[in-house]
Structure formats: C-alpha cells, structure tokens
C-alpha atoms as a PDB file:
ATOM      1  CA  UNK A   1     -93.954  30.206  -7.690  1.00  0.00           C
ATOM      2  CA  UNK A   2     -94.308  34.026  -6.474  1.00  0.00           C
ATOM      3  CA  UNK A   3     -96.793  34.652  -4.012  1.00  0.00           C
ATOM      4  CA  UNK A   4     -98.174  37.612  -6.547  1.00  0.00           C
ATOM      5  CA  UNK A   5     -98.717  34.568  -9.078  1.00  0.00           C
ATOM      6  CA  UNK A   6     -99.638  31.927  -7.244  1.00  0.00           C
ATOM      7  CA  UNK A   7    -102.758  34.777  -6.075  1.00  0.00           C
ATOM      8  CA  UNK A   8    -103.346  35.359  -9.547  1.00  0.00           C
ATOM      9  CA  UNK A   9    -103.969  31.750 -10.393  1.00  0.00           C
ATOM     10  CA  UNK A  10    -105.861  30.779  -7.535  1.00  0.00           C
ATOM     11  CA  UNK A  11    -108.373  33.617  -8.365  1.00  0.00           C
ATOM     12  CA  UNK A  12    -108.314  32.532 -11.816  1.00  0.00           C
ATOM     13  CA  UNK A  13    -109.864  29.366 -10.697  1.00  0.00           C
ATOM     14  CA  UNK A  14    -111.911  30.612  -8.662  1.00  0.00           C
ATOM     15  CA  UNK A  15    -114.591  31.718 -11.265  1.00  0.00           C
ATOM     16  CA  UNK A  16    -118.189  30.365 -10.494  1.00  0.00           C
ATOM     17  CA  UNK A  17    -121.457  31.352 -10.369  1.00  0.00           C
ATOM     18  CA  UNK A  18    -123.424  30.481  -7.219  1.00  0.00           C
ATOM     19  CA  UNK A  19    -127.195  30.067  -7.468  1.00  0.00           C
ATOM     20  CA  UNK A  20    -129.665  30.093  -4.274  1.00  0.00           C
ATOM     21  CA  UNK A  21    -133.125  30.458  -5.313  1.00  0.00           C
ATOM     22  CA  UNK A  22    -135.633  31.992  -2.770  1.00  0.00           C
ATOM     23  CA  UNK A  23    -137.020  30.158  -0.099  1.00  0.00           C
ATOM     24  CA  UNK A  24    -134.951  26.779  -1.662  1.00  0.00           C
ATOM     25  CA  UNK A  25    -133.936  24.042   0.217  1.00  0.00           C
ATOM     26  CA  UNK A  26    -130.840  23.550  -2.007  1.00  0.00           C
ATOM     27  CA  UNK A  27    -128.051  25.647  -3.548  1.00  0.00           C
ATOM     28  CA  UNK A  28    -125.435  25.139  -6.424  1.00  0.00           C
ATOM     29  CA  UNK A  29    -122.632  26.033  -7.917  1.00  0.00           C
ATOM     30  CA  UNK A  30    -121.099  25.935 -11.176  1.00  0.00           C
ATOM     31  CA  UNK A  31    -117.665  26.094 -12.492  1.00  0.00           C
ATOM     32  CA  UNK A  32    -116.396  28.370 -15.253  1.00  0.00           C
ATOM     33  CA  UNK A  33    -112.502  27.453 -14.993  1.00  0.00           C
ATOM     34  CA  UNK A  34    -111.656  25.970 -18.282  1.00  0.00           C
ATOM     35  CA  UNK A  35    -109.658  22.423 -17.636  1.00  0.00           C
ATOM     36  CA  UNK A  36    -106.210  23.235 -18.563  1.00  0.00           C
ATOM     37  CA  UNK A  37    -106.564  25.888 -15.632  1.00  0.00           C
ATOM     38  CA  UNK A  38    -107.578  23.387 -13.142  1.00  0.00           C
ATOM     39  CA  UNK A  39    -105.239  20.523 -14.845  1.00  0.00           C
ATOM     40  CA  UNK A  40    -102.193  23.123 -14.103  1.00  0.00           C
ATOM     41  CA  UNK A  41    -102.888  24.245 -10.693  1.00  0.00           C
ATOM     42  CA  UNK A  42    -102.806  20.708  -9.585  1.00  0.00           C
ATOM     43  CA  UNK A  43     -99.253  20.325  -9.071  1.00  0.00           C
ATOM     44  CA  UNK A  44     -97.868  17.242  -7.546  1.00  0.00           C
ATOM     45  CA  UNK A  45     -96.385  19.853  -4.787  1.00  0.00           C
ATOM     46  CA  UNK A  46    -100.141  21.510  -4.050  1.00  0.00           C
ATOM     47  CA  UNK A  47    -101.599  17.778  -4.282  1.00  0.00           C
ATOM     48  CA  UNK A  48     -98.977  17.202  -1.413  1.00  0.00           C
ATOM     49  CA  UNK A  49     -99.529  20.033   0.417  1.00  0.00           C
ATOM     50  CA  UNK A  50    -103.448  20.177   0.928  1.00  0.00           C
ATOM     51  CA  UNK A  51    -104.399  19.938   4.493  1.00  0.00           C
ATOM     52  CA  UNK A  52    -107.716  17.954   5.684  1.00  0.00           C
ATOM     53  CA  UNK A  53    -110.618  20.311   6.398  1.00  0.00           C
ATOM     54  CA  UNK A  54    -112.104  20.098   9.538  1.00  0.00           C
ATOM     55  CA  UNK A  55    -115.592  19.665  10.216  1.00  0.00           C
ATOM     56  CA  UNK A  56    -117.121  22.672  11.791  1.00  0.00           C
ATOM     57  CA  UNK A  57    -118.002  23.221  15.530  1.00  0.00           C
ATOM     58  CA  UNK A  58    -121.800  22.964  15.078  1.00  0.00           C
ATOM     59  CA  UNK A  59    -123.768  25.793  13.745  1.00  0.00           C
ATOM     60  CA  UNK A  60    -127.614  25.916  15.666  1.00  0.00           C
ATOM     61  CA  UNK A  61    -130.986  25.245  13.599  1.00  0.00           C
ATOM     62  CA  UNK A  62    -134.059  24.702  14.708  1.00  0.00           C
ATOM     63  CA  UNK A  63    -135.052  22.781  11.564  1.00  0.00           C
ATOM     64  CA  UNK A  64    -136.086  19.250  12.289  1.00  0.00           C
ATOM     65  CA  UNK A  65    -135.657  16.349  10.466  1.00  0.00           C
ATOM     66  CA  UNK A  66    -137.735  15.972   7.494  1.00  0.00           C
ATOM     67  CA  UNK A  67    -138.461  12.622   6.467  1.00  0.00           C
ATOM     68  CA  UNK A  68    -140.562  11.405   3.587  1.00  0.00           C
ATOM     69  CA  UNK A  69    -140.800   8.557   1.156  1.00  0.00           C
ATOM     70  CA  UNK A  70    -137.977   6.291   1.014  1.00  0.00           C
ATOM     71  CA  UNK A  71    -136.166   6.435  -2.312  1.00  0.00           C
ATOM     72  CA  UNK A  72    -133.341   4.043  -3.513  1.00  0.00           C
ATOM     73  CA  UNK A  73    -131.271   4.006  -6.662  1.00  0.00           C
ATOM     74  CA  UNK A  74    -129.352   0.619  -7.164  1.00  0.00           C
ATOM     75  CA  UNK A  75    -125.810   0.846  -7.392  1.00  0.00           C
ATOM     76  CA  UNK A  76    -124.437   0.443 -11.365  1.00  0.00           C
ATOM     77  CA  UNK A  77    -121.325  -1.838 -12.313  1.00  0.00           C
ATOM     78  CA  UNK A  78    -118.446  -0.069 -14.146  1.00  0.00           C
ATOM     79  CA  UNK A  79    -118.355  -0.580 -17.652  1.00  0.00           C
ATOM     80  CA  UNK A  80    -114.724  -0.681 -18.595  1.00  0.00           C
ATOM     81  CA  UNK A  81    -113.029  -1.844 -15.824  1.00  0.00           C
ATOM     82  CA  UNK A  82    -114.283  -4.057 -13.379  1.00  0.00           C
ATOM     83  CA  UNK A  83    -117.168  -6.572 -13.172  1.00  0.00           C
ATOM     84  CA  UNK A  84    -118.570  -5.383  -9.991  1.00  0.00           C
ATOM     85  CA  UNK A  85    -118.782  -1.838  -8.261  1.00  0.00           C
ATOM     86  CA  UNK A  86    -116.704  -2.079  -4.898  1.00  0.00           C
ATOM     87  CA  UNK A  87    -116.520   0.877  -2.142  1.00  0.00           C
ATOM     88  CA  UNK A  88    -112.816   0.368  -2.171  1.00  0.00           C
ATOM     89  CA  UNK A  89    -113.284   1.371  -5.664  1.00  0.00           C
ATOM     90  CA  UNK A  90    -116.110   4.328  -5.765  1.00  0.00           C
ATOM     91  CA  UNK A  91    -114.368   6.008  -2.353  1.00  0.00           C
ATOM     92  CA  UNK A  92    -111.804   8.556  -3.282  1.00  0.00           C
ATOM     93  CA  UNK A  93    -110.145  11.671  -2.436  1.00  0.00           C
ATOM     94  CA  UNK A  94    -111.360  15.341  -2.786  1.00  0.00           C
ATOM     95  CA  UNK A  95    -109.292  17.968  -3.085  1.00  0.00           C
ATOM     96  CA  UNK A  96    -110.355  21.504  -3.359  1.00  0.00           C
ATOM     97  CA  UNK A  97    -109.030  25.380  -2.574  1.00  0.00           C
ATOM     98  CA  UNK A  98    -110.431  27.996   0.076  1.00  0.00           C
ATOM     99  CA  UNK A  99    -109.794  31.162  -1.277  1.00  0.00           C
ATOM    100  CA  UNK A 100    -107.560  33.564   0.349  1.00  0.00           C
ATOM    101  CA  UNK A 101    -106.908  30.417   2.188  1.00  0.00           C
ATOM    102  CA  UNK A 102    -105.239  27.351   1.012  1.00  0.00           C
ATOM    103  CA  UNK A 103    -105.972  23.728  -0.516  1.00  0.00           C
ATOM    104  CA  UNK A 104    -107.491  21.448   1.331  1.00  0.00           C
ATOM    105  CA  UNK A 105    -108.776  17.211   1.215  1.00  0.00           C
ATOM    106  CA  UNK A 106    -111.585  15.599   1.926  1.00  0.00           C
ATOM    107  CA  UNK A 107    -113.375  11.992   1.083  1.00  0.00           C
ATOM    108  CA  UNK A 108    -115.954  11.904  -1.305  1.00  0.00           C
ATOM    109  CA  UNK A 109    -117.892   8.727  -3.300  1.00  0.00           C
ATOM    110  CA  UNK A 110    -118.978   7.906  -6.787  1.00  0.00           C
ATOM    111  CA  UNK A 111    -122.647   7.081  -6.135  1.00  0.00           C
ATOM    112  CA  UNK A 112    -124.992   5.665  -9.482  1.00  0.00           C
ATOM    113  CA  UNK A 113    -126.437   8.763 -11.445  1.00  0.00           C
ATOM    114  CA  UNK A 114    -128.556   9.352 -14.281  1.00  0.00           C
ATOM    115  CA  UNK A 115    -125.277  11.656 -15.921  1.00  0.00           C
ATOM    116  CA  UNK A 116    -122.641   9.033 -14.429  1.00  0.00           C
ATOM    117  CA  UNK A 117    -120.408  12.169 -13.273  1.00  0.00           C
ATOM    118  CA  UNK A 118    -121.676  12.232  -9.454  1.00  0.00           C
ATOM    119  CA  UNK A 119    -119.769  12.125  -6.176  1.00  0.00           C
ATOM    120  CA  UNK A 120    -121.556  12.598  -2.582  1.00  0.00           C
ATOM    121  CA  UNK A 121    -119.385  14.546   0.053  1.00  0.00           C
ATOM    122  CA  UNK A 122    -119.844  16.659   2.937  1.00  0.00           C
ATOM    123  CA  UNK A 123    -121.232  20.460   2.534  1.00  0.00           C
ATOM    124  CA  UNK A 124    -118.315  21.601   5.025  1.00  0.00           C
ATOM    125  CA  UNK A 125    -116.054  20.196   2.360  1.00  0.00           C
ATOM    126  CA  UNK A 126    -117.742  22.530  -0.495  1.00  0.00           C
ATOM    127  CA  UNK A 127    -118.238  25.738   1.303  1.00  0.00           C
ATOM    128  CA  UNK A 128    -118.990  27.449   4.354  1.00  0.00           C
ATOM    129  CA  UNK A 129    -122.343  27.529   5.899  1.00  0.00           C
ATOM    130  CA  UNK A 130    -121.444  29.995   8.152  1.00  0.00           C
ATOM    131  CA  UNK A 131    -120.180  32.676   5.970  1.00  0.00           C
ATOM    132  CA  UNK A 132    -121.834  31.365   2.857  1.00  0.00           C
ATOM    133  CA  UNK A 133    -118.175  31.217   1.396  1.00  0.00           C
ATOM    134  CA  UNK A 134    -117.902  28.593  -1.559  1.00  0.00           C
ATOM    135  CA  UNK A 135    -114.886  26.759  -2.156  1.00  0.00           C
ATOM    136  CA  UNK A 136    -113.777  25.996  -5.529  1.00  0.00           C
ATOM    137  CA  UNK A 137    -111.038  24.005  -7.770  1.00  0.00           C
ATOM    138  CA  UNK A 138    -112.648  20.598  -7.279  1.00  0.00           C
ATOM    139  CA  UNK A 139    -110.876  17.808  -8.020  1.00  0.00           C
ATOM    140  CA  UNK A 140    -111.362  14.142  -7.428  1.00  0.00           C
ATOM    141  CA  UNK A 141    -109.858  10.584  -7.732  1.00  0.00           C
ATOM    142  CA  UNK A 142    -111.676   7.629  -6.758  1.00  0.00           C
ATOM    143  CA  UNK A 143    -109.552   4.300  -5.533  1.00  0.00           C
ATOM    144  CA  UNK A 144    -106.708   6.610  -3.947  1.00  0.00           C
ATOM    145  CA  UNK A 145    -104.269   4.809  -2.272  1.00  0.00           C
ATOM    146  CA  UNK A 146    -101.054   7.058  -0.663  1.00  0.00           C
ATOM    147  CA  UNK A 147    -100.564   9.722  -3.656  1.00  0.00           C
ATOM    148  CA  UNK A 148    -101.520   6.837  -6.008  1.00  0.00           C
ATOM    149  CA  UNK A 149    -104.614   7.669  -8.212  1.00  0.00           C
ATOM    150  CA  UNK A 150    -104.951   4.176 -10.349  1.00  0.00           C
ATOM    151  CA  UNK A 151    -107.299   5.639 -12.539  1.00  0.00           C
ATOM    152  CA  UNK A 152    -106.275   9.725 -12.693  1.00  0.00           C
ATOM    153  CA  UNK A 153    -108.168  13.076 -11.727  1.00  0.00           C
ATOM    154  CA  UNK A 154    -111.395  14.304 -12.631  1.00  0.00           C
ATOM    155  CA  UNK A 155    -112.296  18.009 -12.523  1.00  0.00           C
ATOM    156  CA  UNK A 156    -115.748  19.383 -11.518  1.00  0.00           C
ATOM    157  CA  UNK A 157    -118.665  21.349 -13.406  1.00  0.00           C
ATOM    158  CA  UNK A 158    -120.903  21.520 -10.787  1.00  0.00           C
ATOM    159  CA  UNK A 159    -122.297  21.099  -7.288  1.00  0.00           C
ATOM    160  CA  UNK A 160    -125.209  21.582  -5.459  1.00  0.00           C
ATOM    161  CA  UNK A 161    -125.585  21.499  -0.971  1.00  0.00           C
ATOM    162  CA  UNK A 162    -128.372  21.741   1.457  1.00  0.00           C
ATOM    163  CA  UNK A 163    -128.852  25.171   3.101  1.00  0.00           C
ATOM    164  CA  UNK A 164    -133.030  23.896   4.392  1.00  0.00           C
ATOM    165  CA  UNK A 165    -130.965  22.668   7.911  1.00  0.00           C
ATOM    166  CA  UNK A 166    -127.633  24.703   8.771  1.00  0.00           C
ATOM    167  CA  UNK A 167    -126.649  22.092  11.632  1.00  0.00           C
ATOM    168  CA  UNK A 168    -124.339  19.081  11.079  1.00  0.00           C
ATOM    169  CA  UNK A 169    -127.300  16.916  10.196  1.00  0.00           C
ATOM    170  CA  UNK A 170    -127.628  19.014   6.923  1.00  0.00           C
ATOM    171  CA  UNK A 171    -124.016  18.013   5.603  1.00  0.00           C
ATOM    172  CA  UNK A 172    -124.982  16.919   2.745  1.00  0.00           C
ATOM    173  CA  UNK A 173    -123.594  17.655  -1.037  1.00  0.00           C
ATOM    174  CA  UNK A 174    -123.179  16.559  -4.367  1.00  0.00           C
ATOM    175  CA  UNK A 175    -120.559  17.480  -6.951  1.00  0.00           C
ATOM    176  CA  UNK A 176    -120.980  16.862 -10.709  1.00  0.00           C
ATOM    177  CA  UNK A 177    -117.611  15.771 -12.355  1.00  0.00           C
ATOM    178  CA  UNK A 178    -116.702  16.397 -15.922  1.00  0.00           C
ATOM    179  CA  UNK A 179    -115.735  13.655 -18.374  1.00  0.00           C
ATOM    180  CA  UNK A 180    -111.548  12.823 -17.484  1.00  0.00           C
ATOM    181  CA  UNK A 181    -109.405  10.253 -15.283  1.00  0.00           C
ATOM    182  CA  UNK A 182    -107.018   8.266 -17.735  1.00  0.00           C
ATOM    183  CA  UNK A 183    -109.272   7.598 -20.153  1.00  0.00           C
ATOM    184  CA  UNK A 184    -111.335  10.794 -20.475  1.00  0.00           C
ATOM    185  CA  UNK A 185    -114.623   8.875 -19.455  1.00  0.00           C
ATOM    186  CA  UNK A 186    -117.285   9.166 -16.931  1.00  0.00           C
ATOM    187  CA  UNK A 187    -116.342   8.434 -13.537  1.00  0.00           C
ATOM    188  CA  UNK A 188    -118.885   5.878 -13.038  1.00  0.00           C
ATOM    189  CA  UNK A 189    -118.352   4.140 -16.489  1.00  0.00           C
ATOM    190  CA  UNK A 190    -114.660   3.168 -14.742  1.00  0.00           C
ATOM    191  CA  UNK A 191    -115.227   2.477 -11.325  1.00  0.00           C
ATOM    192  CA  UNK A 192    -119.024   2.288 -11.348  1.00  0.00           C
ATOM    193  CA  UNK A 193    -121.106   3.608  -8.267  1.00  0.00           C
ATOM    194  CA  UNK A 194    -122.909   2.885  -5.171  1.00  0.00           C
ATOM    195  CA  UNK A 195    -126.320   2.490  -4.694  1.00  0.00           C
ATOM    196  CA  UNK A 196    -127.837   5.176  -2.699  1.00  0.00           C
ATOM    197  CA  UNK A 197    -131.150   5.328  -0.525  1.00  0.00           C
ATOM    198  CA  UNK A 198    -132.692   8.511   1.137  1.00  0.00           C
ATOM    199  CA  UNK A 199    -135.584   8.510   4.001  1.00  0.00           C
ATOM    200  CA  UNK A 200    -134.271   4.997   4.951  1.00  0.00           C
ATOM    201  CA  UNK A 201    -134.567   3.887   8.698  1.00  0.00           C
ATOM    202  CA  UNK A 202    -131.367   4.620  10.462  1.00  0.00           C
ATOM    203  CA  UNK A 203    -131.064   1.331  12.062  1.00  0.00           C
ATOM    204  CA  UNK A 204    -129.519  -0.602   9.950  1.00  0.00           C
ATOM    205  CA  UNK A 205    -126.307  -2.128  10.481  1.00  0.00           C
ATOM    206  CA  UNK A 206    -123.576  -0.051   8.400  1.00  0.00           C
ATOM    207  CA  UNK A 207    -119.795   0.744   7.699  1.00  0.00           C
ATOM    208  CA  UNK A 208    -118.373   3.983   7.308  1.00  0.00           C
ATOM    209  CA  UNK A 209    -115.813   4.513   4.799  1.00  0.00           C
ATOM    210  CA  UNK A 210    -113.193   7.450   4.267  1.00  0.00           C
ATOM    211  CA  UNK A 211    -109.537   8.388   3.446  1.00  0.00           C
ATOM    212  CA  UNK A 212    -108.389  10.095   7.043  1.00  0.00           C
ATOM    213  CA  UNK A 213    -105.189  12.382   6.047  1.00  0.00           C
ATOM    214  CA  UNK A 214    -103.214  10.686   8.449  1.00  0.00           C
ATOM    215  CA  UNK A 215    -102.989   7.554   6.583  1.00  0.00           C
ATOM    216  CA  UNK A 216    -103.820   8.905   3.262  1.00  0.00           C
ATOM    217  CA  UNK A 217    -105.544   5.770   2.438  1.00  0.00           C
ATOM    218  CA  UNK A 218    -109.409   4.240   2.847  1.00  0.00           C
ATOM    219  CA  UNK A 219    -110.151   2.578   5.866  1.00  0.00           C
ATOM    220  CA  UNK A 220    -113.919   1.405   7.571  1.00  0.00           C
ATOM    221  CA  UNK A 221    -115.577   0.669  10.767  1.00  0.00           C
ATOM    222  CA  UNK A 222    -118.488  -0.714  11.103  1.00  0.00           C
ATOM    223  CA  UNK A 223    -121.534  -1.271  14.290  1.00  0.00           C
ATOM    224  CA  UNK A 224    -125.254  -0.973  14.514  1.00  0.00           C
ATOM    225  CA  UNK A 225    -126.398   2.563  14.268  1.00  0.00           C
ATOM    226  CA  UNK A 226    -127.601   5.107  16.860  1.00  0.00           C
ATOM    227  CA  UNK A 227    -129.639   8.273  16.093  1.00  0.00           C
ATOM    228  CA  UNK A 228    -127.729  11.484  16.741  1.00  0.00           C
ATOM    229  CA  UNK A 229    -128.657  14.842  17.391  1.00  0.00           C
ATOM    230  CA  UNK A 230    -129.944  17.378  15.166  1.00  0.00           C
ATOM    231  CA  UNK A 231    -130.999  14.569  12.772  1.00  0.00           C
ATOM    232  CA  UNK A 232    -127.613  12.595  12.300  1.00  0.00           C
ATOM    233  CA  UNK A 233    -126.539   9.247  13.155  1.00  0.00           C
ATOM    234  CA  UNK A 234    -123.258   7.515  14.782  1.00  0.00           C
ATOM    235  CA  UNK A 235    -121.711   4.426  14.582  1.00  0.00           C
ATOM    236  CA  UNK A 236    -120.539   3.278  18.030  1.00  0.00           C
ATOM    237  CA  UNK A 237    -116.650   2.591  18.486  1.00  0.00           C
ATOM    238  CA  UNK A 238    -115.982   4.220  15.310  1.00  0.00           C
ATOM    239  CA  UNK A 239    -112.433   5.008  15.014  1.00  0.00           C
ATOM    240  CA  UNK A 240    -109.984   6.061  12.126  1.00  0.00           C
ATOM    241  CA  UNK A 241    -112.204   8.109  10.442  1.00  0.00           C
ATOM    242  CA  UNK A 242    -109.988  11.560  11.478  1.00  0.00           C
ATOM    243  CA  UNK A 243    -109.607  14.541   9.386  1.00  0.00           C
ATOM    244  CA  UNK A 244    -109.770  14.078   5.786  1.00  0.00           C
ATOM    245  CA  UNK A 245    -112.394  11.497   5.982  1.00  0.00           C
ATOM    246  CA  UNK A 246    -115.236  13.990   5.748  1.00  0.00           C
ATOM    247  CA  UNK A 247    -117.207  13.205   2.906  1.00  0.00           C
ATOM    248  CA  UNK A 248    -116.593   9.212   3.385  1.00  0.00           C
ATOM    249  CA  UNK A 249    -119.765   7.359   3.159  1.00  0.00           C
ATOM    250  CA  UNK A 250    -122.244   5.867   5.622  1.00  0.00           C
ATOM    251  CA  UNK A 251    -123.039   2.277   3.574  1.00  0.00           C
ATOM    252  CA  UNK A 252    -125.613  -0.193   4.381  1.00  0.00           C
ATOM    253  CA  UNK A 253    -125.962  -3.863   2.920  1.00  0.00           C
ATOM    254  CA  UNK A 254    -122.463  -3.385   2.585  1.00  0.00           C
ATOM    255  CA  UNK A 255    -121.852  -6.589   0.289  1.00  0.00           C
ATOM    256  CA  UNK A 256    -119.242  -7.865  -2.530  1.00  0.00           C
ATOM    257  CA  UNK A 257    -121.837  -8.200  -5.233  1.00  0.00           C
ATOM    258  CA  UNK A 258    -122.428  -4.417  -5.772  1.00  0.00           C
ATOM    259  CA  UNK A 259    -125.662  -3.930  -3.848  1.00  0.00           C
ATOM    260  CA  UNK A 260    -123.989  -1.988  -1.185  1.00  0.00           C
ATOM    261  CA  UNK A 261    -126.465   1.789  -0.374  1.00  0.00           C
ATOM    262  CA  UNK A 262    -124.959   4.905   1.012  1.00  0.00           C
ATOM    263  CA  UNK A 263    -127.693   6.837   3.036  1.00  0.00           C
ATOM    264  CA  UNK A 264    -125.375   9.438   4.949  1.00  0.00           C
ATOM    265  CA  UNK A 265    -122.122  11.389   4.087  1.00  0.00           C
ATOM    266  CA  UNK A 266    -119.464  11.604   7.163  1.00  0.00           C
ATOM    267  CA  UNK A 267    -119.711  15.088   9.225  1.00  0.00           C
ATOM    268  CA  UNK A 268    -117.198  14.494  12.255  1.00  0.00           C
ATOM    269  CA  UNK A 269    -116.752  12.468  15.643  1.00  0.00           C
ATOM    270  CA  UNK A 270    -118.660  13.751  18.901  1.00  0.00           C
ATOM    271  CA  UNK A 271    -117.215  11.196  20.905  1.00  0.00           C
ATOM    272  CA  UNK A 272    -118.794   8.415  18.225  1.00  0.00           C
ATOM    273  CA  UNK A 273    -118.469   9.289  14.619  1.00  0.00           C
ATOM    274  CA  UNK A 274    -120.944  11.137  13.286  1.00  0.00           C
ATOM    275  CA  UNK A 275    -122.760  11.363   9.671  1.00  0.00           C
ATOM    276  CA  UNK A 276    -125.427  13.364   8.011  1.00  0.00           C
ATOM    277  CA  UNK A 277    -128.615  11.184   6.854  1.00  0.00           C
ATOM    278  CA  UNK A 278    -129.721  11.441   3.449  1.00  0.00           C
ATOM    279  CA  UNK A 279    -133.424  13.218   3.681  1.00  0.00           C
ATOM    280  CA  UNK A 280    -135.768  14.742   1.498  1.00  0.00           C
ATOM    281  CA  UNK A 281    -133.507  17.884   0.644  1.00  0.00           C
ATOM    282  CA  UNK A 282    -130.546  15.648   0.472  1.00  0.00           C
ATOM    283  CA  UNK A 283    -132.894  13.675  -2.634  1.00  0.00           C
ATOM    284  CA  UNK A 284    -133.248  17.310  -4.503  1.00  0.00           C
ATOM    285  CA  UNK A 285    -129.509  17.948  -4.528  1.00  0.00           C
ATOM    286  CA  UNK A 286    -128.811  14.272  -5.292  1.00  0.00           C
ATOM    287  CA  UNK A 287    -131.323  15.077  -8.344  1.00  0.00           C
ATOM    288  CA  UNK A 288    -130.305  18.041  -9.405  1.00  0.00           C
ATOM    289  CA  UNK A 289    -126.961  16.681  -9.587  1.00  0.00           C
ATOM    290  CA  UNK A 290    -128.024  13.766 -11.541  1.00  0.00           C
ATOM    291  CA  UNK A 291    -129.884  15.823 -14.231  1.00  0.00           C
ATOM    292  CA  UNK A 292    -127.147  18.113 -14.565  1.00  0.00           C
END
C-alpha cells in the first residue's frame, strides 16, 4: 500500500468522539468507524507488524488512593462454548493504532458485564495521559495463542479511562466491544468472563496474567502481594510479563471452577511487576462500560 493511502485509511479510522466531563473522574471514547473499515485495516501483515506499547515512565500526581466500599461482580460462564470461564480463555490480545504513529499490542481481559461486550486493559494502552492523545482502531481476540485467534476478532464501540489519578496507579480502562468473533456474538457469551472486585485488600495471594510480545502467547506468575507506590501493587519475582503484557490481569482466587476476581490491570515492572488496583474511579469506568 502507498504511504498517501495507507494515511488516508488510518485517519479514516480514526473517527471518535472523546467525552471528558468537568471535574470527572472518568473519560470515554466512542467509535464512529463503521466495521468493514476496521475489518479491512486489519490485515494479516499490520496484525504482524504491531509493536508492544510500552508502559510510560511515570507521570507525578499527588492524588492518593481512594478507597471505598468493596464491590464484586462474580465471574459468568460462557454460554456457547465452554462449561466454565477460564483466564486462559477470557485473556487475549489488544491491538490498536497511534495516529501519526503506528499499530501497536497490548493484553486485555473479558471481565462479566451487564452488556457482555467488556474487556479491562491498561489506560497507557488506550491513550496518552500525557498529551491527552487517544488511540483508536481497537481490536481484540480473547484465547490468542501465536497469530492463532480460536474464536476471531472483535471490534470496539467504546471505552472509557481514569484521568482522577495521572500516575501509574490510575492505569485503569475499559473498552466496550461490539457484537463479532466467528460467530457474531458477544464476547462473553463465547468465552465467558472473570469476576471482578474493586476496593478489595491488596493482600491477597494472586497471579498475573498477560500475552508479552516476545512470546506472543499468555503466560502467569504468581506470589503474595506487596503495596506499591502511588497506589499500585507488585507481585514479587514476577517475570515474563514484558512488553505486550500491559493490560494482563491481576487475578485473585485464581481457581478452575470460574470464581477467579481480577482487581488490578498490569502497568509495568519497577524491578517487581507492577499493576494498577481497581478503586472507586476504576468502579465508574467499569460501570459506565457495563451500561453502555
């Protein structure tokens, strides 16, 4: 493809509309690219070529942690294709476009909703809270295994991320998926979806999940739980989760029957890896997604 075309496309897809309400804790997005658009610019070469977005360098707040009453939404069993919801089955990979930049991966989770069309992730992987830049072209497919999506692609509608805390502890977001994969279903009808808890201690023994470029399929660690700064938490030891992973999912009670809870999405490694806890703002983007 001609650079002068492939520009034209890429700005094709990049129609959205952005909404930040004053004085909000939470901000969304909301895609206006029709599907064939997206479906098209996903060529097996682009899918090839997206590089893993790193997490940024740390961007200061002075917000503190904000921690209220512990909320928990029990993880939902697929309804078409497998008894039980598994991790190895909800986690997936994320790919997106920067504009004026490139494509790019992340990791991102099908976690139980009220629409069955939501996936947690990392804010750094849906736009830039340094600039403010959103990214756009979502595209997601859980159960990825080395350029194998068992159950296709699904496109995004919407998304929503916290801008109340600007440092790595506020990496949380939520992107609403439209009907698709092989069956042109909801995503959580297939594969079903986590559970997911916010405001719950941090101490809990817990795995973190993600698909690391490098390997280009999901792998876990797993430890007992620190606090980080800025409001985070780290798992001790915890290696594999490199670039790519960002997004992955912080799961506690991580069991085979399907009661397994995310309560943080994957930021980065400072020396241990690093995730952002699920809070009170992460709850109103997690809600606003689910209503969408």
């Amino acid at each position: 493809m001609h650079r002068t075309a492939a520009v034209l496309l890429t700005a094709a897809l990049s129609l959205l509309v952005t909404t930040v309400p004053a004085h909000a804790a939470v901000a969304t997005a909301t895609n206006t690219a029709s599907a064939s658009a997206q479906d098209s610019y996903w060529t097996p070469q682009r899918l090839a070529q997206a590089e893993p977005m790193d997490a940024p360098t740390g961007v200061p707040s002075a917000a503190l942690p904000r921690t209220g009453t512990p909320k928990f939404v029990h993880a939902t069993a697929p309804t078409v294709v497998h008894p039980l919801a598994s991790e190895w089955t909800t986690i997936g990979r994320l790919v997106f476009s920067v504009p004026g930049k490139g494509d790019y991966l992340c990791s991102a989770n099908v976690v139980s909703s009220n629409n069955h069309d939501v996936i947690s992730t990392a804010r750094h992987c849906v736009m830039d809270i340094g600039t403010g830049q959103t990214y756009d072209n979502f595209r997601f497919a859980p159960s990825y295994n080395q350029g194998n999506a068992p159950y296709g692609w699904w496109n995004w509608r919407s998304m929503g991320w916290r801008i109340d805390d600007t440092s790595p502890g506020g990496d949380n977001a939520f992107i609403v998926l439209s009907t698709g994969g092989n069956s042109n279903r909801h995503v959580q009808d297939v594969v079903g979806g986590s559970g997911i808890g916010f405001n719950w201690g941090t101490n809990n023994y817990a795995h973190g999940l993600g698909i690391p470029a490098d390997k280009d399929y999901a792998v876990w660690c797993e430890g007992q739980p620190y606090d980080g700064p800025q409001g985070g938490v780290q798992i001790p030891n915890c290696v594999g989760l490199s670039g790519g992973a960002s997004g992955g999912a912080f799961i506690v009670n991580y069991q085979g029957d399907g009661s397994a809870v995310q309560t943080a999405s994957f930021f980065g490694s400072w020396g241990d890896s690093y995730f952002a806890y699920y809070r009170d703002a992460a709850w109103q983007v997690y809600n606003g997604a689910q209503n969408a």
